[in-house]
Every structure is written in structure tokens, then in C-alpha cells.
Protein backbone atom coordinates (compact mmCIF):
# COMPACT_ATOMS: atom_id res chain seq x y z
CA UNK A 1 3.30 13.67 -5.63
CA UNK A 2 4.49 12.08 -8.78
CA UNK A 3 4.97 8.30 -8.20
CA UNK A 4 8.89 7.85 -8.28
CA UNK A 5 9.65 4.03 -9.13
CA UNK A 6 10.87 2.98 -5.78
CA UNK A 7 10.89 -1.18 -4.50
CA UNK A 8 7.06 -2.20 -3.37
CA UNK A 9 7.86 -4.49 -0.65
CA UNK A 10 4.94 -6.58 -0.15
CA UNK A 11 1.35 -6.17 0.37
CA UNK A 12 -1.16 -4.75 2.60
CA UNK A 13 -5.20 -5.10 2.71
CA UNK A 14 -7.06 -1.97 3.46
CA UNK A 15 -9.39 -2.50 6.62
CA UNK A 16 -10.81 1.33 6.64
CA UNK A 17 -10.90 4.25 4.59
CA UNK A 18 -12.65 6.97 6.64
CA UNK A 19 -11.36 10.50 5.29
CA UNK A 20 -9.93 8.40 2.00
CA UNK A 21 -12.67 6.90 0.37
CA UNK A 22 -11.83 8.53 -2.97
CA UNK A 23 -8.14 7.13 -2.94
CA UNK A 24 -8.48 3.51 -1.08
CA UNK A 25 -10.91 0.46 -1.04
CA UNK A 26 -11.85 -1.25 1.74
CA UNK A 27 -10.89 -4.80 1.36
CA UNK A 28 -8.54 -4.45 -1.56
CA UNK A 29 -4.81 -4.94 -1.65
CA UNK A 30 -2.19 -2.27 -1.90
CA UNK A 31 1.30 -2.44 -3.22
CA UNK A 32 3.33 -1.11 -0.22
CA UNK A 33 6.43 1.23 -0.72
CA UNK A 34 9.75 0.97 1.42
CA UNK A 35 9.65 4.15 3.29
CA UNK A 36 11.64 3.96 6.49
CA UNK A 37 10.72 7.72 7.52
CA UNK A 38 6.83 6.97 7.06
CA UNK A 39 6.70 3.86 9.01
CA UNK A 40 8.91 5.84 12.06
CA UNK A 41 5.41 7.78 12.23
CA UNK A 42 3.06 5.10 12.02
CA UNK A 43 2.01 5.84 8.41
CA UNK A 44 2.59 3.61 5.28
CA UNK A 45 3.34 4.45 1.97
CA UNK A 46 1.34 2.43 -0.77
CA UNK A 47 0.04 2.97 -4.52
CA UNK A 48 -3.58 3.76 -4.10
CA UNK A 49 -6.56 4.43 -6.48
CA UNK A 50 -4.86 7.17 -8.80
CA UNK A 51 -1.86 4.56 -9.72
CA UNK A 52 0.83 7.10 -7.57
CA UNK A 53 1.91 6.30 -4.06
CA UNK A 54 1.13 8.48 -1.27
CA UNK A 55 1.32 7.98 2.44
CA UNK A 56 -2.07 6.97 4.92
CA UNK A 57 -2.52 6.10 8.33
CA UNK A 58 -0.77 2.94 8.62
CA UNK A 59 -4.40 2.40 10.69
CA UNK A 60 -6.02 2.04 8.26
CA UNK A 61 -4.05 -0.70 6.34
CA UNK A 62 -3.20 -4.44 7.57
CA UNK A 63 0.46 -5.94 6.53
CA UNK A 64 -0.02 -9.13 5.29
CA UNK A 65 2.79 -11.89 4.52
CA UNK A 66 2.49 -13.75 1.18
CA UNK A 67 4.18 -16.52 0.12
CA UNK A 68 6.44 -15.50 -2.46
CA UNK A 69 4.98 -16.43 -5.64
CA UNK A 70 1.60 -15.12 -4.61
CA UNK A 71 3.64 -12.22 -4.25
CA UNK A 72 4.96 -12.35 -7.75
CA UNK A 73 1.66 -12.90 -9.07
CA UNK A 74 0.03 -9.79 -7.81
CA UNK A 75 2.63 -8.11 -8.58
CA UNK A 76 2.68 -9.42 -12.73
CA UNK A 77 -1.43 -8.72 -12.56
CA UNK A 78 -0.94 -4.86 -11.45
């Protein structure tokens, strides 16, 4: 799926990768994707490895909540 420039809203850590290890890190942040439809399944939609964002387990990720100009400054340094 070609990565379509949509709004990352925040960040999430990957705590797993089982069945992904090519595409995710353990331990390593993710830019995470609004995708209503993907969260209504328990998945989340994040920009992985190859630099396009696909959809995982939501399992497999933890949400975290940054303060705002951490935020900005992952953002800048990606």
C-alpha cells in the first residue's frame, strides 16, 4: 500500500513483533496514523520499517502520551 500523507496522531512503542519482525522493532517508536476503521477492529495503523504505513495488531503496539513538544521533536527527527 503506497503511504498516502494522512495526519500521524501521536506515538506508539512496539512491545512485540511476532509474525512482523521484518517490518517492526521491538522497543522502537512508531508514528501512528488516524484510522477510525482500523482501531474499530483492534488494529493500528502506523509507518513501520519500509517508511509506508500499514496496519498491525494493535497488540502488539503500546499508545503512549507525549507532551507536546516531545511530540514535535520526534516528529522534526523522522
Amino acid at each position: 500500500m503506497r503511504s498516502r500523507r494522512m495526519k500521524t496522531q501521536g506515538f506508539a512503542v512496539c512491545i512485540q513483533n511476532a509474525g512482523f519482525d521484518a517490518s517492526l522493532e521491538v522497543r522502537k517508536l512508531y508514528p501512528v496514523v488516524d484510522d477510525p476503521d482500523a482501531e474499530a477492529n483492534d488494529l493500528i495503523r502506523v509507518i513501520d520499517e519500509s517508511g509506508e504505513d500499514y496496519v498491525y495488531p494493535a497488540s502488539l503496539f503500546q499508545r503512549l502520551t507525549l507532551p507536546g513538544e516531545v511530540q514535535r521533536a520526534l516528529r522534526l527527527a523522522s
